[in-house]
Protein backbone atom coordinates (compact mmCIF):
# COMPACT_ATOMS: atom_id res chain seq x y z
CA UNK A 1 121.65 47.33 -52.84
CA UNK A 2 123.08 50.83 -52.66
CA UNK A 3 126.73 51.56 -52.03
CA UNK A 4 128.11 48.49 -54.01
CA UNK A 5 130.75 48.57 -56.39
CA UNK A 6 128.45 48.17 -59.72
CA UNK A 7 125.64 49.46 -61.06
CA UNK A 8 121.83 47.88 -62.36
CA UNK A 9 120.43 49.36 -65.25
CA UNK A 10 116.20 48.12 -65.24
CA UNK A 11 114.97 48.42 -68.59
CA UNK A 12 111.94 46.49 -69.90
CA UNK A 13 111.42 44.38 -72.90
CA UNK A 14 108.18 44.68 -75.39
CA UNK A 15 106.52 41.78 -73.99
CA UNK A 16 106.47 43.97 -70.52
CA UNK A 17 108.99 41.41 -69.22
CA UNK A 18 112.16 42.77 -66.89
CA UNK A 19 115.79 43.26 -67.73
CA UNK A 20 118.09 43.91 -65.58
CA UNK A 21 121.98 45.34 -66.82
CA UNK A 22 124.70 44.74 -64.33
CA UNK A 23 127.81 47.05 -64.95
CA UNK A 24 130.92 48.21 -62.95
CA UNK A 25 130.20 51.87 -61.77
CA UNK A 26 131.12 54.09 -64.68
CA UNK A 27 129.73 52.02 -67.45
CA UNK A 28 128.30 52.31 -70.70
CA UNK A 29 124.12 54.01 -70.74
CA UNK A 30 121.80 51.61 -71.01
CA UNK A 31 119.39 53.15 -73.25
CA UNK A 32 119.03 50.50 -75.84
CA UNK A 33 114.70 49.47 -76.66
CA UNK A 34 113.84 45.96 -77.35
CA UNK A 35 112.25 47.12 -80.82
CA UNK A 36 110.55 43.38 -81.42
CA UNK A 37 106.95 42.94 -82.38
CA UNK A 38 106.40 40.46 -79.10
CA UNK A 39 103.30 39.49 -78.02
CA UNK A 40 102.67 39.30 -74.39
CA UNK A 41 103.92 36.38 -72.57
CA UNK A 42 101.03 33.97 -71.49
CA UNK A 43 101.64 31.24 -69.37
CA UNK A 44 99.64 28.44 -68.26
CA UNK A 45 101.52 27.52 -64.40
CA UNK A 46 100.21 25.41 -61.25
CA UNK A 47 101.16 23.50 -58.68
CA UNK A 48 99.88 20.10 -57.64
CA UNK A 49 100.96 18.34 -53.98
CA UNK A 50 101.87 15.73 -53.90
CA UNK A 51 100.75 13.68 -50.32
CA UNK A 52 103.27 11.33 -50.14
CA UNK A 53 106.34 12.95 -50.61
CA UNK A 54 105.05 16.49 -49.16
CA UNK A 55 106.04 18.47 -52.04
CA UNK A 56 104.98 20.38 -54.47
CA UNK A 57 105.12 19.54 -58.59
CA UNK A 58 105.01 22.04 -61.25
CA UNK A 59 102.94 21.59 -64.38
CA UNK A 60 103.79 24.60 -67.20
CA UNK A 61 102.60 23.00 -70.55
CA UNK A 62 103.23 26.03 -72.20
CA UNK A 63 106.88 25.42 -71.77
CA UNK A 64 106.72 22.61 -74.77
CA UNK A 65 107.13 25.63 -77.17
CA UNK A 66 110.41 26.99 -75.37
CA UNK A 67 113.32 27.64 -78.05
CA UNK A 68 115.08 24.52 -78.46
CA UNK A 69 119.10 24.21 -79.36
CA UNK A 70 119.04 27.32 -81.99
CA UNK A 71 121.52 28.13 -84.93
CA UNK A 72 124.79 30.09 -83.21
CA UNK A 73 123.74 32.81 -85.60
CA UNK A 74 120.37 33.14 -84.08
CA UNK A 75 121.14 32.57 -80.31
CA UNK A 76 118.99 34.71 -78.27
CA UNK A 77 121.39 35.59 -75.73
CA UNK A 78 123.87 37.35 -77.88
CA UNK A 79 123.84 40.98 -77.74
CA UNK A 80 121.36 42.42 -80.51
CA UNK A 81 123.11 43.48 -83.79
CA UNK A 82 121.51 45.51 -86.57
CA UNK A 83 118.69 43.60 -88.59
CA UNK A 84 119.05 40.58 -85.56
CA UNK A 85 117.36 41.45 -82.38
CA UNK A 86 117.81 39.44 -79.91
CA UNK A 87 116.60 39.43 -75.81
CA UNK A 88 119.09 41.83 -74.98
CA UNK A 89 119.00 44.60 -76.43
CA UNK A 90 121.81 46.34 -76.21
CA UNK A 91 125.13 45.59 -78.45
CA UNK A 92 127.62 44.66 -75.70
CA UNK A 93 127.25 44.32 -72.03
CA UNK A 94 128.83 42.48 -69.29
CA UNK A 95 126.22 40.76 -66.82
CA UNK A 96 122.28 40.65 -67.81
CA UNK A 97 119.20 39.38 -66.16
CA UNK A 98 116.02 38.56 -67.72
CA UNK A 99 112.65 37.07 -66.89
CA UNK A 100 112.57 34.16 -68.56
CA UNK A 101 109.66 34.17 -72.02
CA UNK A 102 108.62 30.17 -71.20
CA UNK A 103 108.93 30.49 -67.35
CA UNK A 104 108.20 27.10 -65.41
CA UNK A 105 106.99 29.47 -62.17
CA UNK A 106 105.11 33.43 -63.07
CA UNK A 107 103.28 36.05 -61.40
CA UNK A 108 105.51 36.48 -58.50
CA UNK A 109 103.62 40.21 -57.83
CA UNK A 110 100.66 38.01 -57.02
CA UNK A 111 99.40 37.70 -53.07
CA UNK A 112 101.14 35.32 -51.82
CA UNK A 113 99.22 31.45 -51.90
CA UNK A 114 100.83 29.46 -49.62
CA UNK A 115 98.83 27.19 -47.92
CA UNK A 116 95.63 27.54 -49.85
CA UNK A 117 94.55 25.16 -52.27
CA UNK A 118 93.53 25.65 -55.49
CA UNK A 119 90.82 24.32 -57.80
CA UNK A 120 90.80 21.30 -55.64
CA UNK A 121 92.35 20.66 -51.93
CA UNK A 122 93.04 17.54 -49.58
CA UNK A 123 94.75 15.42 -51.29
CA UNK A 124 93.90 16.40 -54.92
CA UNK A 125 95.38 19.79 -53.59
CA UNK A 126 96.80 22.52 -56.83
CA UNK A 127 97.77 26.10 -56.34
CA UNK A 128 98.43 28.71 -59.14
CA UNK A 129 102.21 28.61 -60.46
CA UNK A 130 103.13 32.09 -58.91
CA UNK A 131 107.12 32.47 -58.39
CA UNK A 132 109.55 33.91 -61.00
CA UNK A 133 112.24 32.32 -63.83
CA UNK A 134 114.66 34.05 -64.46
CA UNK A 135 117.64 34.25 -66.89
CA UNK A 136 121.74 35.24 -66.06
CA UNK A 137 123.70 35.74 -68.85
CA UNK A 138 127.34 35.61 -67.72
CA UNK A 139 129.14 37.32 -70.96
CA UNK A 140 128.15 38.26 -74.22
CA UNK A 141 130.71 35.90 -75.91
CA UNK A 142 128.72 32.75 -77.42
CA UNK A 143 131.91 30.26 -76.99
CA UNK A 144 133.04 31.47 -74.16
CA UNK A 145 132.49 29.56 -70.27
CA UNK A 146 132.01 30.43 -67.00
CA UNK A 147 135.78 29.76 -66.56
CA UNK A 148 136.70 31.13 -68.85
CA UNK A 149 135.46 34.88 -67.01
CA UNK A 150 137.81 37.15 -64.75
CA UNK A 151 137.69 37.07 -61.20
CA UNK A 152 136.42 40.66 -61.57
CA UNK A 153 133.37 39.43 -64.01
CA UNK A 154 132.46 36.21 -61.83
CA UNK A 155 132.45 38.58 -59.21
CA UNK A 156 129.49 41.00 -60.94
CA UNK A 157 128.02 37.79 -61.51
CA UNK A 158 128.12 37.45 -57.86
CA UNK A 159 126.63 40.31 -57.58
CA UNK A 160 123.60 39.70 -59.69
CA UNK A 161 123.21 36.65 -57.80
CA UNK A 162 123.09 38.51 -54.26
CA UNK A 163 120.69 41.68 -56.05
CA UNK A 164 118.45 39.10 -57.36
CA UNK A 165 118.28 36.90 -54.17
CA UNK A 166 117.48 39.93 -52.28
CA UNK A 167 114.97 41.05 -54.22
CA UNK A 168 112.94 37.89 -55.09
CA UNK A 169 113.02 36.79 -51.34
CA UNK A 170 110.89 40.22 -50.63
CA UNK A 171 108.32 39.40 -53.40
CA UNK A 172 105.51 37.77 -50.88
CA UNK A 173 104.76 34.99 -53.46
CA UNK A 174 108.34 33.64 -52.74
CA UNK A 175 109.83 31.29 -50.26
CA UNK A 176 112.91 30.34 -51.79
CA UNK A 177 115.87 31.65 -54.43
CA UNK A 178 117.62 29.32 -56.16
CA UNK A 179 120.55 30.69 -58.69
CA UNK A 180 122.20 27.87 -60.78
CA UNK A 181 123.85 26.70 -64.08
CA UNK A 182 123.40 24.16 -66.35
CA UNK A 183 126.26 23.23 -68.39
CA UNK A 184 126.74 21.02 -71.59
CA UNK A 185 124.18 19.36 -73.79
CA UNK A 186 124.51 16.39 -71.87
CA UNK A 187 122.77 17.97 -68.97
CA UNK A 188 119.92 19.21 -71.67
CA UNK A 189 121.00 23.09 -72.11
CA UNK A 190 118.93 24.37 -74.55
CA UNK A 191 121.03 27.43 -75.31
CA UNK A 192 124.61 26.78 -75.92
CA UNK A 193 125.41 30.32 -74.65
CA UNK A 194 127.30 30.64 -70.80
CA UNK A 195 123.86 31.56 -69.05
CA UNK A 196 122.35 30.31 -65.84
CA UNK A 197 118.76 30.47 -63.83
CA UNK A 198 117.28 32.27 -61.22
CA UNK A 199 114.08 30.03 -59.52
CA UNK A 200 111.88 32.05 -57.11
CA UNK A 201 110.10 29.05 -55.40
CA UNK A 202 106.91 29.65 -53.55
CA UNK A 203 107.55 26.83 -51.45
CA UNK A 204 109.81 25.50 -49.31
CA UNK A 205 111.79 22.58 -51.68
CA UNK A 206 112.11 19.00 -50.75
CA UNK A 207 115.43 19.14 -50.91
CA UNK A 208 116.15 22.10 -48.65
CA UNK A 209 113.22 20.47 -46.32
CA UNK A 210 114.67 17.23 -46.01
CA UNK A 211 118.03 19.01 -44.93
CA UNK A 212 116.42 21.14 -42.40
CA UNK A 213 115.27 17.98 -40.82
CA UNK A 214 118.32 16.62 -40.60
CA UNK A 215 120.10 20.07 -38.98
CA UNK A 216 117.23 20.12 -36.72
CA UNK A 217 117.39 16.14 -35.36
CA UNK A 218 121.27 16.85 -34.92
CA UNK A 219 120.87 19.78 -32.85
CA UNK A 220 118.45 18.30 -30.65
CA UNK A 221 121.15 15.50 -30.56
CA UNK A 222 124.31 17.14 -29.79
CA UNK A 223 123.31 21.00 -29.45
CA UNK A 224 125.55 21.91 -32.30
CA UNK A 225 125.47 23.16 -35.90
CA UNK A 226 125.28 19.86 -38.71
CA UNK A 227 126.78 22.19 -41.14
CA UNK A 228 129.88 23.27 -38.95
CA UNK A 229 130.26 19.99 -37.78
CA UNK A 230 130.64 18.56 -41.27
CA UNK A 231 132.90 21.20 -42.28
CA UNK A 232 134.92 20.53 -39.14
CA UNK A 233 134.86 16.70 -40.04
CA UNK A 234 135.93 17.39 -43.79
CA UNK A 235 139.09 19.45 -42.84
CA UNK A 236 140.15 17.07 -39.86
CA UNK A 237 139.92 13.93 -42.26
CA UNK A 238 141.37 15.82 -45.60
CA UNK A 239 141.58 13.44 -47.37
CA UNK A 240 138.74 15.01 -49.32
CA UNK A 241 139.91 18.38 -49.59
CA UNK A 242 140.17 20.27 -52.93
CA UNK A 243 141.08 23.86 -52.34
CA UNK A 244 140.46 26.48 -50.01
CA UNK A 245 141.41 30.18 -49.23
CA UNK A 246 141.18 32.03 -46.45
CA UNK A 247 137.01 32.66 -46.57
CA UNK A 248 136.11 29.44 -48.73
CA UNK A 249 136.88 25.50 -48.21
CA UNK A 250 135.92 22.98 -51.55
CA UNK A 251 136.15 19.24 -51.01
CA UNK A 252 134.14 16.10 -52.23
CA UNK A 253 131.79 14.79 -49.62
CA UNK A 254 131.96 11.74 -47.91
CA UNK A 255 129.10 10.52 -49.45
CA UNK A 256 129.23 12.31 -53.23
CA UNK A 257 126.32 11.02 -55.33
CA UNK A 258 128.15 12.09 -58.11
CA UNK A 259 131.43 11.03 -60.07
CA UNK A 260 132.93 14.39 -59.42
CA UNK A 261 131.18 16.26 -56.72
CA UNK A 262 132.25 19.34 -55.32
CA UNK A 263 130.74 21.51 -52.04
CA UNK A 264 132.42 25.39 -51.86
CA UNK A 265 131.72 26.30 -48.11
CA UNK A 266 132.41 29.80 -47.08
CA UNK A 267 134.78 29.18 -43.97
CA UNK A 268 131.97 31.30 -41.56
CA UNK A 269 128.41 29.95 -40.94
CA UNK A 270 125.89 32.35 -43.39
CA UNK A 271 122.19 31.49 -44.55
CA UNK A 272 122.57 33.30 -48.07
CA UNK A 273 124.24 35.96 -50.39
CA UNK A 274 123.27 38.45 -48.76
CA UNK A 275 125.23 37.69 -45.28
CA UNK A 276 128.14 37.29 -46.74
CA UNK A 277 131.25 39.88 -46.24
CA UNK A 278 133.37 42.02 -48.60
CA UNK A 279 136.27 39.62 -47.84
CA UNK A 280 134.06 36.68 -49.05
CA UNK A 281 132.89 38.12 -51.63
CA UNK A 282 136.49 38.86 -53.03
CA UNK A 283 137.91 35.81 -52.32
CA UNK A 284 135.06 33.48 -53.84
CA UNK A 285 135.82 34.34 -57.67
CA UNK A 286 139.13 32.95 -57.65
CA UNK A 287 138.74 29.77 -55.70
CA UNK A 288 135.07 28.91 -58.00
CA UNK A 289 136.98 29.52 -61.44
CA UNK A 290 140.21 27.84 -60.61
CA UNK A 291 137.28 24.79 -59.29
CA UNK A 292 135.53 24.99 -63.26
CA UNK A 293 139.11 25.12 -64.68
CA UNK A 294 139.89 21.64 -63.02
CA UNK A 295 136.34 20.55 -64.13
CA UNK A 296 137.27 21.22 -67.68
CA UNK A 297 140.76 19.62 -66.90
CA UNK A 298 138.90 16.55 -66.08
CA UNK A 299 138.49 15.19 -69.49
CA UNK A 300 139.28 15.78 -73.10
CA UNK A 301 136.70 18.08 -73.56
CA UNK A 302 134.70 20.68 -71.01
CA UNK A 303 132.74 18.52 -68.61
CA UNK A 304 129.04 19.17 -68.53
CA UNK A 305 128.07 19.99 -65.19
CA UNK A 306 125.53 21.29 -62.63
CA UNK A 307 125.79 24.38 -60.08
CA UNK A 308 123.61 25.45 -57.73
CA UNK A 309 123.52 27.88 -54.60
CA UNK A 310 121.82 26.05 -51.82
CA UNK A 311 120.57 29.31 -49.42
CA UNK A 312 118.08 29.64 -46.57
CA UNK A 313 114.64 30.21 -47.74
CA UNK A 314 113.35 33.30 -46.86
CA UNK A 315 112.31 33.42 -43.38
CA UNK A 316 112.89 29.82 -42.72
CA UNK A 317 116.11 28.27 -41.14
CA UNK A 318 118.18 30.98 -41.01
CA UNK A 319 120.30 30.28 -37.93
CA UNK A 320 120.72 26.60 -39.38
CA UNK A 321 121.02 26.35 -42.46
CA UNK A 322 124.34 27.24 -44.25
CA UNK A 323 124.92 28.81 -48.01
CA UNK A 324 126.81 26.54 -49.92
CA UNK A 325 127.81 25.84 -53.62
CA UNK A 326 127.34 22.20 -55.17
CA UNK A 327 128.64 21.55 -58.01
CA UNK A 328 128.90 18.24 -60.29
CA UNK A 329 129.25 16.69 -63.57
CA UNK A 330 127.52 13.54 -64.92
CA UNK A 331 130.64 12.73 -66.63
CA UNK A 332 132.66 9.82 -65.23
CA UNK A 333 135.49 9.27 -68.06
CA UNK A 334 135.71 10.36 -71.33
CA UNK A 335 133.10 8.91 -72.95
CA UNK A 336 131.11 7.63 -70.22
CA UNK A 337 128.31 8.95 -68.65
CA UNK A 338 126.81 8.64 -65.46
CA UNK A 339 123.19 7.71 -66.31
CA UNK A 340 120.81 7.57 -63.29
CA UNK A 341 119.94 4.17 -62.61
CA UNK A 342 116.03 2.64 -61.25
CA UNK A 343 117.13 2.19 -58.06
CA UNK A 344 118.27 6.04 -58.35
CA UNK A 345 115.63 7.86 -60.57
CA UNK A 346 112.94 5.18 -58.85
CA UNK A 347 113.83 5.52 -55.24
CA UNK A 348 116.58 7.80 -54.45
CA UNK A 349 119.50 5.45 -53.34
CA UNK A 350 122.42 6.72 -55.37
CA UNK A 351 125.20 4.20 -56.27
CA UNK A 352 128.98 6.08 -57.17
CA UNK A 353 131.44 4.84 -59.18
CA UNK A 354 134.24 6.98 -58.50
CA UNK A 355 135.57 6.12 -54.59
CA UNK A 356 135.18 10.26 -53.10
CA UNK A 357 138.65 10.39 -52.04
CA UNK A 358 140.03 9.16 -56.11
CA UNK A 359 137.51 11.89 -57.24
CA UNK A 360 139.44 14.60 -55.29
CA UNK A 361 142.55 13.03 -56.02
CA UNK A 362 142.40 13.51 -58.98
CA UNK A 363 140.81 16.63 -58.55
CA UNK A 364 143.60 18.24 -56.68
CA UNK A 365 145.71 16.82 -59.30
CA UNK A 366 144.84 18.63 -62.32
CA UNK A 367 145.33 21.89 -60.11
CA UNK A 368 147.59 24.46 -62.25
């Protein structure tokens, strides 16, 4: 993505995986080898369907050997210091992305499969795991947050998200980009370091399917956008507003499944990263880190929480489908935590404690 105001450094690591350096323009060389004696990564990915849901499952066994909750001192995502390698190798940097070594999804070079059954189809049907896992590393500070980054670093985070998504989406094993973070031990990080996840999907998700349904029954309905008519309902009723700028809007949703539930709208209709504007793009940082400051506001300590871009797939839904940010924590008072229930692990139908408009009460409240 030429012309942008950082640069990428590609470098590769010795297991032949990718890494990808993310700099503003006149930064450091990145010259810095990955010196470890790594074997090549083998993986062991596929997909199985699943009939009566329409979706797709994916089995990676190998993933039971993934590094698990590490010593500080031996955190992978640190930068490398002498005698400590680690899977960057350089010893500082601002933004980095990785392919993941246990990746759920692999082989995203490969011909694209969709549609074609595997060792067995019909209703038995499996497909090789092809896609790509990847791994952001927000800052090289190990107690550090997402929050706790300037505008102008979430912003080259932004960036890597929008490089990435572009990228991925022309691999032709890939349907869909999904960048997110997983925060807290709570939520089952592995790595206490600030680092989120890039998932290259080679399908369409059930999620993203089951909204495109919807948008498409309510435009056959009423001729108009679902997405801008929920925004448009959200800002008439405000009750459920958070915060909002000029490009962005944040409020709870009417129906949050969540104790504290968050959606970050940009204020104009766009399918991805990639559509959106400089003005956007400069005014997103800002609202999103004052949003994780009130997270961590919340409670008595940092909230664990959940973030995820929900974008078009690629080549699928584009003029109907909206990018938006979710973003939630499990975390309904200090030291309770919203556990999913049977009725909501077993059959979807979510139950809330928190009434939507006292979540972004009090979410407006612990604005500074």
């Amino acid at each position: 993505m030429g012309g942008e105001p950082w640069r990428r450094t590609d470098t590769t690591l010795a297991d032949g995986r990718q890494l990808h350096y993310y700099d503003p323009p006149g930064g450091p060389v990145r010259d810095a080898r990955d010196e470890r004696p790594l074997s090549p990564v083998r993986t062991a990915s596929e997909l199985r369907y699943d009939p009566l849901l329409d979706t797709w499952v994916v089995v990676a066994a190998h993933r039971q050997e993934r590094t698990y909750r590490p010593a500080r001192e031996d955190c992978p995502l640190c930068p490398s210091r002498p005698g400590h390698p680690t899977e960057i190798p350089a010893e500082d940097y601002h933004v980095v992305v990785f392919d993941n070594r246990f990746p759920s999804l692999s082989d995203a070079t490969a011909t694209s499969v969709a549609g074609r059954a595997g060792r067995a189809g019909g209703l038995l049907a499996t497909r090789p795991g092809v896609g790509r896992c990847e791994v952001v590393v927000f800052t090289p500070h190990h107690d550090a947050s997402f929050a706790d980054l300037t505008p102008d670093a979430a912003g080259l985070v932004l960036a890597a998200w929008t490089d990435r998504t572009a990228e991925l989406s022309a691999l032709p094993s890939v349907t869909q980009v999904f960048c997110f973070e997983n925060r807290g031990s709570e939520i089952g990080v592995t790595l206490d370091h600030p680092h989120g996840q890039i998932y290259a999907f080679p399908f369409v998700t059930a999620r993203t399917a089951r909204v495109l349904a919807s948008v498409r029954d309510h435009a056959r309905r009423t001729g108009r956008n679902l997405f801008d008519d929920v925004l448009a309902a959200e800002l008439h009723d405000g009750r459920r507003l958070v915060a909002e700028n000029d490009a962005w809007t944040a409020f709870v949703p009417h129906a949050a499944r969540w104790p504290y539930e968050v959606h970050l709208y940009p204020r104009r209709r766009v399918p991805d990263l990639l559509a959106l504007d400089d003005d956007e793009r400069a005014l997103f940082p800002p609202l999103y880190l004052d949003l994780l400051a009130r997270f961590d506001r919340l409670f008595a300590t940092p909230a664990p929480y959940i973030a995820g871009w929900h974008q078009a797939p690629a080549g699928v839904g584009h003029d109907e489908l909206a990018l938006h940010l979710e973003l939630f924590t499990i975390r309904r008072a200090d030291e309770k935590l919203k556990y999913l229930a049977g009725t909501e692990s077993g059959m979807d139908a979510f139950a809330n404690d928190i009434p939507p408009e006292a979540a972004a009460g009090r979410l407006r409240a612990v604005a500074r």
